[in-house]
C-alpha atoms as a PDB file:
ATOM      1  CA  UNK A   1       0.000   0.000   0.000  1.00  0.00           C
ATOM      2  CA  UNK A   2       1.503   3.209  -1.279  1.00  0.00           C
ATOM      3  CA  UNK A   3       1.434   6.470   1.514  1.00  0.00           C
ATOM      4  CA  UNK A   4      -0.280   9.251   0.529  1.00  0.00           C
ATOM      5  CA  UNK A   5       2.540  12.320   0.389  1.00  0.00           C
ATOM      6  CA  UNK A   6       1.768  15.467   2.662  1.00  0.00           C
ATOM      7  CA  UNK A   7       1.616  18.759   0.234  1.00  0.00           C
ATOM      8  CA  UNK A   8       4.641  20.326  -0.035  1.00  0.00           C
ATOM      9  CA  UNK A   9       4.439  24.327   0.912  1.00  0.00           C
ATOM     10  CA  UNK A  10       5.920  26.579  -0.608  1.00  0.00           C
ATOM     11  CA  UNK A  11       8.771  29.061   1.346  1.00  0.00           C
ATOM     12  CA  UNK A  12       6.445  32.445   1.220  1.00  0.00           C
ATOM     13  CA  UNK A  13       2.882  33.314  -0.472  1.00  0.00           C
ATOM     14  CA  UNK A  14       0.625  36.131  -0.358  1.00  0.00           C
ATOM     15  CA  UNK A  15       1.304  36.672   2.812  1.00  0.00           C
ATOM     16  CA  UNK A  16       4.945  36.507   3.496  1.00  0.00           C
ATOM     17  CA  UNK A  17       6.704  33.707   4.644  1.00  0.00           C
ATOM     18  CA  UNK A  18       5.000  29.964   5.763  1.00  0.00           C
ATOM     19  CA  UNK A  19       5.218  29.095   9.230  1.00  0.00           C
ATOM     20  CA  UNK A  20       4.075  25.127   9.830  1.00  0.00           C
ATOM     21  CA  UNK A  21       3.515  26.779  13.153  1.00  0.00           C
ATOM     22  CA  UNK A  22       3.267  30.242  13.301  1.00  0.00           C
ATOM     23  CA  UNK A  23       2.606  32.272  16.508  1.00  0.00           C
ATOM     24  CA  UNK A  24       0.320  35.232  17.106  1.00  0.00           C
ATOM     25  CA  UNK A  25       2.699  37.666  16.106  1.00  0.00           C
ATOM     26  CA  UNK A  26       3.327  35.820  13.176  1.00  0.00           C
ATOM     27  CA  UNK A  27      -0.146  35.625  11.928  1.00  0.00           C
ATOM     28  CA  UNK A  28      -0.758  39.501  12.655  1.00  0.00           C
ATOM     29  CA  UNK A  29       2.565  39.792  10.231  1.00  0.00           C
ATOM     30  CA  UNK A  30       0.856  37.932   7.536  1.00  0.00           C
ATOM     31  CA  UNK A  31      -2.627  39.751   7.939  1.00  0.00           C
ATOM     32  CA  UNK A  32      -0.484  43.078   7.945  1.00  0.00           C
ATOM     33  CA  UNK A  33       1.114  41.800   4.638  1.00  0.00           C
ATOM     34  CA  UNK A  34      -2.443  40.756   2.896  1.00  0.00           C
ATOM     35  CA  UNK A  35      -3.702  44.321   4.103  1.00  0.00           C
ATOM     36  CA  UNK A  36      -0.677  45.987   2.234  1.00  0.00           C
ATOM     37  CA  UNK A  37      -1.163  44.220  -0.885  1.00  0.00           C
ATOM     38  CA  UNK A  38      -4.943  44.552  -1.151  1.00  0.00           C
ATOM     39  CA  UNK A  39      -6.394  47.238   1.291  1.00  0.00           C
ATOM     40  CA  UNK A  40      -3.630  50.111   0.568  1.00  0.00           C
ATOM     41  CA  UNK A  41      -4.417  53.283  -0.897  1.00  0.00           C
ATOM     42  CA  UNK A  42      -3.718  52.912  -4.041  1.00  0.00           C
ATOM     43  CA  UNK A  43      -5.650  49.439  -4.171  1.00  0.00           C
ATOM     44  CA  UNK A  44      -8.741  51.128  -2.589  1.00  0.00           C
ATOM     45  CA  UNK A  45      -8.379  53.892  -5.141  1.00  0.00           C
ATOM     46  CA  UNK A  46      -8.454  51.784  -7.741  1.00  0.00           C
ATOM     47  CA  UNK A  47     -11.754  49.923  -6.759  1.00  0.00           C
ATOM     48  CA  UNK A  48     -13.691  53.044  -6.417  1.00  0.00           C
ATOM     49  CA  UNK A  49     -12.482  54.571  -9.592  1.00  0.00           C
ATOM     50  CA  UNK A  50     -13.851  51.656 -11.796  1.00  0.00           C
ATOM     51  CA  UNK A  51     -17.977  52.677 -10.597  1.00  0.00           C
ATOM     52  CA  UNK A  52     -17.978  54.864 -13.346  1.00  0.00           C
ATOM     53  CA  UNK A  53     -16.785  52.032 -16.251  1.00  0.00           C
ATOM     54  CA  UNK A  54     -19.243  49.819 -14.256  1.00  0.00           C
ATOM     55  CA  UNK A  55     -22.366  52.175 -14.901  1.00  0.00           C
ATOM     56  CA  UNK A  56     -21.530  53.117 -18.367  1.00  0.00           C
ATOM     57  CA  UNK A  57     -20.916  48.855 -19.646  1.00  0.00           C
ATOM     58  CA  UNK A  58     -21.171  46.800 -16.601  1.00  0.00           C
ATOM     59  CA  UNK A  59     -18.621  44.182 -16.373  1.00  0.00           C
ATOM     60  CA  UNK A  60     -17.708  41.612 -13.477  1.00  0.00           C
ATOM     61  CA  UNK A  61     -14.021  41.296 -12.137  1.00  0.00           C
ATOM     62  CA  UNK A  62     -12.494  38.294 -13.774  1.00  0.00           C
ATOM     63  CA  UNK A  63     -10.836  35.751 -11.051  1.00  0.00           C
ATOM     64  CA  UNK A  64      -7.333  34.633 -11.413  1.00  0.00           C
ATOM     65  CA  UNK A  65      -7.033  31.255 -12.075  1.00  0.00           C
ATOM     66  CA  UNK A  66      -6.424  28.366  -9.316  1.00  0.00           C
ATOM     67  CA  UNK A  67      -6.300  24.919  -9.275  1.00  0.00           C
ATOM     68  CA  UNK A  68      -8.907  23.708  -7.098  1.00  0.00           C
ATOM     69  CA  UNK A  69      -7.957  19.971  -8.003  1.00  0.00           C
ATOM     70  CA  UNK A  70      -4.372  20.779  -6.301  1.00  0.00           C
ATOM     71  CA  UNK A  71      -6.430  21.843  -2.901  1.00  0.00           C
ATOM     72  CA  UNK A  72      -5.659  19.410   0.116  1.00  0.00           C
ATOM     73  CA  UNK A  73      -6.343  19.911   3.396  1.00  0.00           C
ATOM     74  CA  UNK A  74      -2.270  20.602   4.431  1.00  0.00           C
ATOM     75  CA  UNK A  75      -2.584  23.821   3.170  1.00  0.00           C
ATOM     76  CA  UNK A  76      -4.558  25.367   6.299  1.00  0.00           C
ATOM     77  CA  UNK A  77      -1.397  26.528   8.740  1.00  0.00           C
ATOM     78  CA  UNK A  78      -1.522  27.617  11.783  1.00  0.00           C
ATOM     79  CA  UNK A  79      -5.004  26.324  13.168  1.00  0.00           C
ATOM     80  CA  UNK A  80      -6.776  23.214  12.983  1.00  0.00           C
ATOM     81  CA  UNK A  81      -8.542  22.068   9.786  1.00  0.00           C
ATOM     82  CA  UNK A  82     -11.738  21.518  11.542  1.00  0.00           C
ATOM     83  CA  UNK A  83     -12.095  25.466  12.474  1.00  0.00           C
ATOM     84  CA  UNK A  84     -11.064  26.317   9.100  1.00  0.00           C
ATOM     85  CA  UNK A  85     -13.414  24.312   7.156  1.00  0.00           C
ATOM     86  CA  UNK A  86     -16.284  25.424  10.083  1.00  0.00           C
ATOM     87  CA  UNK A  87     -15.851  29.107   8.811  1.00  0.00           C
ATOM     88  CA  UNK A  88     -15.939  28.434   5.159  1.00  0.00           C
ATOM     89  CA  UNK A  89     -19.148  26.564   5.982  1.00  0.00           C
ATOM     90  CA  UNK A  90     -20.493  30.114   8.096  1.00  0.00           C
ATOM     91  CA  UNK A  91     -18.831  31.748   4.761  1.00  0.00           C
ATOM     92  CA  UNK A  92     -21.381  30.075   2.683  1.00  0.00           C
ATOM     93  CA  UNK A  93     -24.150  30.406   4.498  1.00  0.00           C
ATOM     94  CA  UNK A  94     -24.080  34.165   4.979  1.00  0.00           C
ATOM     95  CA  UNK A  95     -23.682  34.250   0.836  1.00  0.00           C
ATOM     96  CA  UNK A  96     -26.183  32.280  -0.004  1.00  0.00           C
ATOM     97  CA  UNK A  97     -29.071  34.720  -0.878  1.00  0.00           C
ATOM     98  CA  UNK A  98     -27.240  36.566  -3.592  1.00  0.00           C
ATOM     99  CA  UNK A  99     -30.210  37.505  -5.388  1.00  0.00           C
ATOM    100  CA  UNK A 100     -32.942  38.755  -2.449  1.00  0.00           C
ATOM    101  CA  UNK A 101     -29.562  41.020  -1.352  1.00  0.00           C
ATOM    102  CA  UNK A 102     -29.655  42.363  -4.422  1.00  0.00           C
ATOM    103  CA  UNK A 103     -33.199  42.798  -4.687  1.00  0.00           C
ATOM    104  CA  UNK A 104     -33.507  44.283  -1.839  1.00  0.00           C
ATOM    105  CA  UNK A 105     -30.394  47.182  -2.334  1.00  0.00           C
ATOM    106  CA  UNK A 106     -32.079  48.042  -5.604  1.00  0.00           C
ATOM    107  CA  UNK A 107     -35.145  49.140  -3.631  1.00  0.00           C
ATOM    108  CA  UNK A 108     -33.477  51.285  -1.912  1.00  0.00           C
ATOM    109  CA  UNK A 109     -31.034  53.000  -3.660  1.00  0.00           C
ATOM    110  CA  UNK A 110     -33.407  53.609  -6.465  1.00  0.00           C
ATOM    111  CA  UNK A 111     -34.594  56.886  -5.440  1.00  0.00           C
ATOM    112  CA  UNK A 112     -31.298  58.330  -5.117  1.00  0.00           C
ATOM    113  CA  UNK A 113     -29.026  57.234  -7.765  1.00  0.00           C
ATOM    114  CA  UNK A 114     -30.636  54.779 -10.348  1.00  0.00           C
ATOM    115  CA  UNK A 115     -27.100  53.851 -11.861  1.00  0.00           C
ATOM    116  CA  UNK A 116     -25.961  52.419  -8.119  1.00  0.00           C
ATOM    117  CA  UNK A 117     -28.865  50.544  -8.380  1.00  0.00           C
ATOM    118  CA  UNK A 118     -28.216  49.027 -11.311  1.00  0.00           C
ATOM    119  CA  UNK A 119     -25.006  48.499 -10.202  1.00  0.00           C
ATOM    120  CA  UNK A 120     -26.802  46.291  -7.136  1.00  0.00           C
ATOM    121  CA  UNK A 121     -29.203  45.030  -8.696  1.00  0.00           C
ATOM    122  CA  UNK A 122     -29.346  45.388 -11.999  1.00  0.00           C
ATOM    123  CA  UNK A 123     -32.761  45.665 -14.226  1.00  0.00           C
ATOM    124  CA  UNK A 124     -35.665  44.884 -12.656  1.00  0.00           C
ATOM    125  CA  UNK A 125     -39.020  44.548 -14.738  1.00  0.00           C
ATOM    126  CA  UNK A 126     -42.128  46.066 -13.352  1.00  0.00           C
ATOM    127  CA  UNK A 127     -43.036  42.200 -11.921  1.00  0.00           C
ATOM    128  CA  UNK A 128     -40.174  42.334 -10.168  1.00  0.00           C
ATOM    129  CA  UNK A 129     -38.132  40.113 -11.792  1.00  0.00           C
ATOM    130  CA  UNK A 130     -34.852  40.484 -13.431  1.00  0.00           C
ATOM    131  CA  UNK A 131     -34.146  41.184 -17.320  1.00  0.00           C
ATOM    132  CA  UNK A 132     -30.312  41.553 -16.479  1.00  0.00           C
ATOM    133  CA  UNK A 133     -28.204  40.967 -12.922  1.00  0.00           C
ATOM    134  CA  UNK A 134     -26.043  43.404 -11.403  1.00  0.00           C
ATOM    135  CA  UNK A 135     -22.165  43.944 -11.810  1.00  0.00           C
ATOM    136  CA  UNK A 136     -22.798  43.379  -8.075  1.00  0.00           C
ATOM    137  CA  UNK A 137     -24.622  40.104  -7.558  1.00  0.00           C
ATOM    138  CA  UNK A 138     -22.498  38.470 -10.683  1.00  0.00           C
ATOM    139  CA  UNK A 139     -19.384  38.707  -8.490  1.00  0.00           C
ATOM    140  CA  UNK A 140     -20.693  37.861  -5.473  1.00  0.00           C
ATOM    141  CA  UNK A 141     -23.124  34.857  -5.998  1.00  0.00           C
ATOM    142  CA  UNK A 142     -19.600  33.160  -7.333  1.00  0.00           C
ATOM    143  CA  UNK A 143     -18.505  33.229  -3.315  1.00  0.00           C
ATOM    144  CA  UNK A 144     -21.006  30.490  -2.186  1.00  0.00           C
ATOM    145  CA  UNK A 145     -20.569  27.794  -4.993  1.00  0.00           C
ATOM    146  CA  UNK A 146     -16.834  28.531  -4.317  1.00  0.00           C
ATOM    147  CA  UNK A 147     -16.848  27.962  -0.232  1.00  0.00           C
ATOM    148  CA  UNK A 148     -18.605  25.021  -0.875  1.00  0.00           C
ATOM    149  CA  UNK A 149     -16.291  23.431  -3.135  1.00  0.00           C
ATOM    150  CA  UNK A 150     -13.672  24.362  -0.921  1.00  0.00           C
ATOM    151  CA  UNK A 151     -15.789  23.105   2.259  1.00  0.00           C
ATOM    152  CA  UNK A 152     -16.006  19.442   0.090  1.00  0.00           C
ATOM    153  CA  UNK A 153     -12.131  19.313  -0.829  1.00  0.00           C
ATOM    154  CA  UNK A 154     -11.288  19.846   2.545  1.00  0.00           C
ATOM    155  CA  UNK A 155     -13.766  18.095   4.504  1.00  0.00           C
ATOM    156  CA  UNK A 156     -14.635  15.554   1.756  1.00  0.00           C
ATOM    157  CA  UNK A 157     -18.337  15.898   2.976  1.00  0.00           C
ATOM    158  CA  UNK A 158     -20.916  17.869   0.842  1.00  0.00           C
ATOM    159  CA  UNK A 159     -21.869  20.816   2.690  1.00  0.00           C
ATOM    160  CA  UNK A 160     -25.830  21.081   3.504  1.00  0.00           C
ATOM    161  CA  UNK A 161     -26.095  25.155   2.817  1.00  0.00           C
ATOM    162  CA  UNK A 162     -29.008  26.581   5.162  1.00  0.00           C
ATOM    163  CA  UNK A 163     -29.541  30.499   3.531  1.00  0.00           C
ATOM    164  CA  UNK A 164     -28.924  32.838   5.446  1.00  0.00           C
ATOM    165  CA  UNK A 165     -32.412  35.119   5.873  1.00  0.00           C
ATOM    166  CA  UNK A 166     -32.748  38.609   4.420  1.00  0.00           C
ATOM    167  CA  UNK A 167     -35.466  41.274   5.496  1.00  0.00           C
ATOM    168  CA  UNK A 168     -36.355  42.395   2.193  1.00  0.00           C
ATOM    169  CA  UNK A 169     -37.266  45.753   1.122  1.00  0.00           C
ATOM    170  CA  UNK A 170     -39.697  48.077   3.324  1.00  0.00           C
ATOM    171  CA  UNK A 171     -41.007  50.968   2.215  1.00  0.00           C
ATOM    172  CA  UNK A 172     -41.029  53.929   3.667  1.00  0.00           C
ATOM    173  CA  UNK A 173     -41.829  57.802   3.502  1.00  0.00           C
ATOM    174  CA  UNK A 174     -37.980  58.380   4.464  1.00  0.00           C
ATOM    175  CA  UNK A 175     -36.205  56.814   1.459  1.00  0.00           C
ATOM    176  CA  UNK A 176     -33.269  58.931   2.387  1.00  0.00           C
ATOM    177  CA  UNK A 177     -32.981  57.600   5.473  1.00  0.00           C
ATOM    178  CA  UNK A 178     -33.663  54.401   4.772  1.00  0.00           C
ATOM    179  CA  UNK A 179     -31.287  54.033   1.855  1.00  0.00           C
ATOM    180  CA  UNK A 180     -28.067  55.428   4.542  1.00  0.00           C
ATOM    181  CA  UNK A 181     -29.100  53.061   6.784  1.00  0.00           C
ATOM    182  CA  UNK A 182     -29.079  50.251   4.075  1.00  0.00           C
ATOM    183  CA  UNK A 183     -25.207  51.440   2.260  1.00  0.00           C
ATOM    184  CA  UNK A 184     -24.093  51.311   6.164  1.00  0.00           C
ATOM    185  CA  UNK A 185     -25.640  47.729   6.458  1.00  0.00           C
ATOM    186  CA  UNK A 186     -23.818  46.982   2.732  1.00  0.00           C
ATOM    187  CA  UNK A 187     -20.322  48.463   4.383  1.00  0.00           C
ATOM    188  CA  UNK A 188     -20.667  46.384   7.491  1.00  0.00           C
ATOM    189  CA  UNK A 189     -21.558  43.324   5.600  1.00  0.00           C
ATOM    190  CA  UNK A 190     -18.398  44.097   2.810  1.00  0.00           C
ATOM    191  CA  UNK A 191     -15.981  45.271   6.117  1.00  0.00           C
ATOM    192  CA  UNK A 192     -16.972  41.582   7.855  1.00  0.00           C
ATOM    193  CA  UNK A 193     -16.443  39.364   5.178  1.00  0.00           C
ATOM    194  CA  UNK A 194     -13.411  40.537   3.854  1.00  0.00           C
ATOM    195  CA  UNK A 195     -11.474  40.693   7.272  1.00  0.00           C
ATOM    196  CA  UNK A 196     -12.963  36.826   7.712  1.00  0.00           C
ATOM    197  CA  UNK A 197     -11.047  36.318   3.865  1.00  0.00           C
ATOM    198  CA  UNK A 198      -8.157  37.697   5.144  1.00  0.00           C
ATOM    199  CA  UNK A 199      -7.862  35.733   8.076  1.00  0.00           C
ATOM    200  CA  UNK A 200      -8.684  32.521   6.329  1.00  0.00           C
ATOM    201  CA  UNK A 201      -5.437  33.940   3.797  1.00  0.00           C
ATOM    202  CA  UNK A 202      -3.608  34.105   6.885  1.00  0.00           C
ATOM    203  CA  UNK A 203      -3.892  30.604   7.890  1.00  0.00           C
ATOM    204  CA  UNK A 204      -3.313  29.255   4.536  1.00  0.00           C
ATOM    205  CA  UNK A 205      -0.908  28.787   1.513  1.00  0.00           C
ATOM    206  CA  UNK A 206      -0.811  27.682  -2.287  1.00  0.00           C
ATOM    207  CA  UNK A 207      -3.698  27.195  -4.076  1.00  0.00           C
ATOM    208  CA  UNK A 208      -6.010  27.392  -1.388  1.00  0.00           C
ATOM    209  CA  UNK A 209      -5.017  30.663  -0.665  1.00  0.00           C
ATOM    210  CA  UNK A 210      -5.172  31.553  -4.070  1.00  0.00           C
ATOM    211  CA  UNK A 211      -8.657  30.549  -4.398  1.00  0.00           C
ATOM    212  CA  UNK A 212      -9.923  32.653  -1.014  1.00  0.00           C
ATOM    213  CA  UNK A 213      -8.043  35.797  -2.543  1.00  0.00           C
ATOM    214  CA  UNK A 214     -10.675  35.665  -5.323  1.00  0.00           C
ATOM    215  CA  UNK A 215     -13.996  36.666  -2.887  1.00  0.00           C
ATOM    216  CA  UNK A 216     -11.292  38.683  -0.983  1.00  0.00           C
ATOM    217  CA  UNK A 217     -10.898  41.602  -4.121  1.00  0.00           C
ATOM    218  CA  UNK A 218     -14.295  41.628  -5.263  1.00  0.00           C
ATOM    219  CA  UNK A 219     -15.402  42.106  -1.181  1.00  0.00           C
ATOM    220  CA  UNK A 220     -12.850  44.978  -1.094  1.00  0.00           C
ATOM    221  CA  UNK A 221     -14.026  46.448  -4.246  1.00  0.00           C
ATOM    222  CA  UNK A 222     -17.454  46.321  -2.859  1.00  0.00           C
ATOM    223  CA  UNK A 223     -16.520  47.731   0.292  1.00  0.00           C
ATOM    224  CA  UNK A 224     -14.798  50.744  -1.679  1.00  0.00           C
ATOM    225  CA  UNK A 225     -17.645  51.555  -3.812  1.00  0.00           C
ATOM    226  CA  UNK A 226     -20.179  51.711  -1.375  1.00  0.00           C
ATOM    227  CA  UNK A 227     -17.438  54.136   1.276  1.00  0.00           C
ATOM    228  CA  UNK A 228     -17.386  56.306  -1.649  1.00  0.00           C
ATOM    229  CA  UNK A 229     -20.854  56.241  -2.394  1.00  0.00           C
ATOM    230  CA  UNK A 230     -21.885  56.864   1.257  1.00  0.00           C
ATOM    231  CA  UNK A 231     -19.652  59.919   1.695  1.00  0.00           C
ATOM    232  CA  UNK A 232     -21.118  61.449  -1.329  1.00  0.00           C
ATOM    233  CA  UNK A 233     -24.570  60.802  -0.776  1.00  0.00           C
ATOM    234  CA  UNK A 234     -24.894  61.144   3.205  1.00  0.00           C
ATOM    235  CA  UNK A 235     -21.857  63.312   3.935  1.00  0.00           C
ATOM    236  CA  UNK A 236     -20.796  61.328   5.818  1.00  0.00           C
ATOM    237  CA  UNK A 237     -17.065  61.689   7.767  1.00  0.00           C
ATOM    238  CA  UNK A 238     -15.266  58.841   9.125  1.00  0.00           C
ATOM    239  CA  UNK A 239     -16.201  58.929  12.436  1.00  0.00           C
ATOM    240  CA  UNK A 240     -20.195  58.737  11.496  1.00  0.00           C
ATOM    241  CA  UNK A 241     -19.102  55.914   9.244  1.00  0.00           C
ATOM    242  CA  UNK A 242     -17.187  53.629  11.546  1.00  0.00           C
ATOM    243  CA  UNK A 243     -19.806  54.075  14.268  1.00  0.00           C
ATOM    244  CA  UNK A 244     -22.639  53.222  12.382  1.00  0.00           C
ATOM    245  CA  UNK A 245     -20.981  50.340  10.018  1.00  0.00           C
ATOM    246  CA  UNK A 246     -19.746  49.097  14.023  1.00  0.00           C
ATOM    247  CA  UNK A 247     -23.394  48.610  14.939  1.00  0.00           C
ATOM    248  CA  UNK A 248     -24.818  47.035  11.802  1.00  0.00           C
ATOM    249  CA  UNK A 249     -21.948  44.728  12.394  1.00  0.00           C
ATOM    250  CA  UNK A 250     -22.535  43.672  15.804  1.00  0.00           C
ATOM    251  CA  UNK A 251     -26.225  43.257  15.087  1.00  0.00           C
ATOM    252  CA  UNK A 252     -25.794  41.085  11.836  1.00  0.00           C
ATOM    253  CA  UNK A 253     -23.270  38.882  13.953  1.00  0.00           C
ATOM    254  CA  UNK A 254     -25.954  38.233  16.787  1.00  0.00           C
ATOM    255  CA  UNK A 255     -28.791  37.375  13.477  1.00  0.00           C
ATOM    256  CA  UNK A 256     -25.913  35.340  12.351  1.00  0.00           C
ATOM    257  CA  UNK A 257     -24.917  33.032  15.761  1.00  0.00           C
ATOM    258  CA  UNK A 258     -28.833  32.794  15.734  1.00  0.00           C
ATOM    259  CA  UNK A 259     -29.181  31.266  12.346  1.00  0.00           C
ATOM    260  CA  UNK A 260     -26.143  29.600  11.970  1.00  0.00           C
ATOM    261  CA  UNK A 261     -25.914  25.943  12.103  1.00  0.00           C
ATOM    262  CA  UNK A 262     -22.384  26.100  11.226  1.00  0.00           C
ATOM    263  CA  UNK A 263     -19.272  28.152  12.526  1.00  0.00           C
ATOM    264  CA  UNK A 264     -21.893  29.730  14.686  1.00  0.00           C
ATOM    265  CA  UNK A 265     -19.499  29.843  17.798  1.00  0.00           C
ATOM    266  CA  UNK A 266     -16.538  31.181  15.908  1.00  0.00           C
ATOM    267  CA  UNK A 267     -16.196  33.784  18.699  1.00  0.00           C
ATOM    268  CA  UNK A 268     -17.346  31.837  21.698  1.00  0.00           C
ATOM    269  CA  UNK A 269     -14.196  32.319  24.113  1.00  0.00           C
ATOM    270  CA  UNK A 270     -13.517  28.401  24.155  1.00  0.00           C
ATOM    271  CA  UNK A 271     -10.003  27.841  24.900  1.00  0.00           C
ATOM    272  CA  UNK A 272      -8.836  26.552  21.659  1.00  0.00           C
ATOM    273  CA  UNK A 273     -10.842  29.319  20.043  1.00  0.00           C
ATOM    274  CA  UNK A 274      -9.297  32.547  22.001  1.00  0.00           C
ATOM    275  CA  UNK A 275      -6.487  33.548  19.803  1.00  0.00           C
ATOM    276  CA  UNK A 276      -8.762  32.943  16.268  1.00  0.00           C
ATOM    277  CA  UNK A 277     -11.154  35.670  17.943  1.00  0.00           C
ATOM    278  CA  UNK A 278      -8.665  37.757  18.297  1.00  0.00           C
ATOM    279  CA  UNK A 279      -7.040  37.608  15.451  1.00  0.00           C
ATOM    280  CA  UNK A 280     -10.300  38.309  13.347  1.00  0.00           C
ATOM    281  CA  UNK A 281     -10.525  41.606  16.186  1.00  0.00           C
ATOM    282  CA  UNK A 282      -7.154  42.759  15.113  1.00  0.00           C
ATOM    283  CA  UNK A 283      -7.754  42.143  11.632  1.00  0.00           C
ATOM    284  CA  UNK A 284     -11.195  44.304  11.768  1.00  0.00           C
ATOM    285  CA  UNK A 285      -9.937  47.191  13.801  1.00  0.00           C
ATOM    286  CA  UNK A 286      -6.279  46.915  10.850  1.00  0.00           C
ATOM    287  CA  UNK A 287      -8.743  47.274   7.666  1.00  0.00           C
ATOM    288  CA  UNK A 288     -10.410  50.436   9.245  1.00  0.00           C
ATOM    289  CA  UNK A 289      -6.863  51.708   9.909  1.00  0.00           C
ATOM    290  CA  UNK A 290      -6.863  51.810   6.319  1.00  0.00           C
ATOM    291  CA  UNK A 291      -9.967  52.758   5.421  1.00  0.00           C
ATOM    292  CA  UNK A 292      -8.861  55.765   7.576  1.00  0.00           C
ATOM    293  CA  UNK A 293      -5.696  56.852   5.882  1.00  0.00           C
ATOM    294  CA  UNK A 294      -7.791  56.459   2.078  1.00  0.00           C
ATOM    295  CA  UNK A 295     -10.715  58.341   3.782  1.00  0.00           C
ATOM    296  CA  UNK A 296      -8.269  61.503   3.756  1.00  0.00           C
ATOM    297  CA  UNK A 297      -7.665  61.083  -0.322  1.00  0.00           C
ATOM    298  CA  UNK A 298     -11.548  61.239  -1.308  1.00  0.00           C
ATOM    299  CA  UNK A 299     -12.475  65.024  -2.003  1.00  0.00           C
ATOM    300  CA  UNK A 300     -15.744  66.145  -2.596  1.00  0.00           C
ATOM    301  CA  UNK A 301     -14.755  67.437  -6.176  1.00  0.00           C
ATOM    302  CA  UNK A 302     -13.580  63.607  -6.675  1.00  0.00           C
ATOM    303  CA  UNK A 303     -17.028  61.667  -5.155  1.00  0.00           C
ATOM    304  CA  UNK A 304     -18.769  64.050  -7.612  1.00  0.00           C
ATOM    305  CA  UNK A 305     -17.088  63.551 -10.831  1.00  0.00           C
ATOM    306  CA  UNK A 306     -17.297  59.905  -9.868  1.00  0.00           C
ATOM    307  CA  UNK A 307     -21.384  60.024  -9.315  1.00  0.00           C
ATOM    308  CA  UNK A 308     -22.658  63.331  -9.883  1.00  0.00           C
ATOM    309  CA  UNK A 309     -23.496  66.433  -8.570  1.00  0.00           C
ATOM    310  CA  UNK A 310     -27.403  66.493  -8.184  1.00  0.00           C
ATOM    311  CA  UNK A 311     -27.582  66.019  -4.141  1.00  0.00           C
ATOM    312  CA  UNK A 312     -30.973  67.434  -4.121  1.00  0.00           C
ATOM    313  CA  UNK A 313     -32.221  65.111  -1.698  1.00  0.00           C
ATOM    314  CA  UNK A 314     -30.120  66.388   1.641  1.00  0.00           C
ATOM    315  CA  UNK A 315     -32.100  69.395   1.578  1.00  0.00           C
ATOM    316  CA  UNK A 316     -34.714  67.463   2.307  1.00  0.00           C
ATOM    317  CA  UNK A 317     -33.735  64.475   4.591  1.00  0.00           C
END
């Protein structure tokens, strides 16, 4: 009977150099060296320049390639496999729903700016269903099928997917308000999964990697687009920002443990389960670091030529 060979790792990957065994410190290194590569200015700046190319001919972000065949379960460092394939199975779950998301952020972004709305959602006949999807919704319904494919390689068990529930569109006489409290929802939800796709990068290597860094840029790109679009449509400064993306993400983790049969005690403060906690902390409270230094770069002549000047609407919020 032959022995099946353990993966060979490679020296250094996206995120520096492989540890079989890294500590803390080395873990916030590699988070610190994701963050530079994909949250840095220039990265950020990027993401929120291509809205306007995205309104005029819509057009999702091609993935890299990976080799999902060469996945294997040696490629998690750092933690143990059963945590890591828990979250992609939370991952999953909380993506689910692509569509009803974007349903439901057309809705509300309509009466301000139709094109970010398209941009969500796409068209949308008068029946309420959907002629053409969103630049928005064909990036991101690609994260489920991919978690779960990941879940099976790793696992080798097929991964029972219970949706994760959305409220839907309510209407209201305060579409204003209702439509800032939605784009802080849609940065909360962007600023969580990304700094979960970061971690995951953290604790892995080759191909595997590879594969999570494809959800991780179109989650940052989403996250960038909607900053931008929130401090040009709600004036809204940093401070307002972080404090109300901090509670939608404290409530949508609490609907979350409640619905989740899987990963749903990620941040129980079990033993074994203390330093993953706080690594996801650190790695929430790093991407705002950023998000605060590219904050400074966006000028209000900038957010305009990027969506327009009619702001007609704050008069009357």
């Amino acid at each position: 009977m032959t022995a099946i060979q353990p993966t060979v790792l490679p020296s250094s990957d996206l995120a520096g150099d492989v540890l079989l065994n890294p500590h803390y410190l080395d873990t916030r290194r590699r988070i610190n060296t994701l963050l530079d590569r994909y949250v840095a200015i220039d990265a950020l700046s990027d993401c929120l320049s291509g809205i306007q190319a995205q309104f005029d001919a819509p057009q999702a972000r091609r993935w890299e390639r990976f080799k999902l065949r060469q996945i294997h379960p040696d490629q998690i460092i750092g933690i143990r496999p059963e945590l890591f394939v828990q979250v992609l199975a939370s991952a999953a779950e909380v993506e689910d729903p692509i569509r009803d998301y974007a349903r439901e952020s057309y809705h509300y972004l309509q009466p301000i700016h139709p094109q970010m709305a398209r941009f969500m959602g796409g068209d949308i006949a008068p029946d309420g269903k959907a002629i053409a999807l969103g630049v928005w919704e064909r990036e991101e319904r690609q994260h489920g099928p991919l978690f779960r494919k990941l879940h099976e390689k790793l696992s080798g068990q097929i991964l029972q997917v219970v949706p994760n529930t959305v409220d839907g569109y309510q209407a209201s006489t305060h579409p204003v308000e209702q439509a800032h409290r939605h784009t802080l929802g849609r940065i909360s939800t962007e600023w969580g999964a990304l700094s979960v796709y970061l971690w995951l990068m953290a604790h892995s290597t080759g191909e595997l990697q590879q594969a999570i860094a494809q959800p991780l840029q179109d989650e940052i790109g989403h996250l960038a687009k909607f900053w931008g679009f929130s401090r040009w449509a709600f004036a809204a400064g940093f401070l307002h920002q972080l404090s109300g993306t901090t509670r939608n993400l404290l409530r949508l983790s609490q609907h979350h443990r409640g619905e989740r049969t899987h990963g749903q005690d990620l941040f129980a403060m079990h033993l074994d389960r203390l330093q993953p906690s706080v690594e996801i902390g650190f790695t929430l409270a790093r991407v705002m670091v950023y998000m605060r230094a590219w904050n400074r770069e966006l000028t209000g002549s900038y957010l305009r030529h990027l969506f327009g000047g009619n702001r007609y609407w704050l008069q009357s919020a």
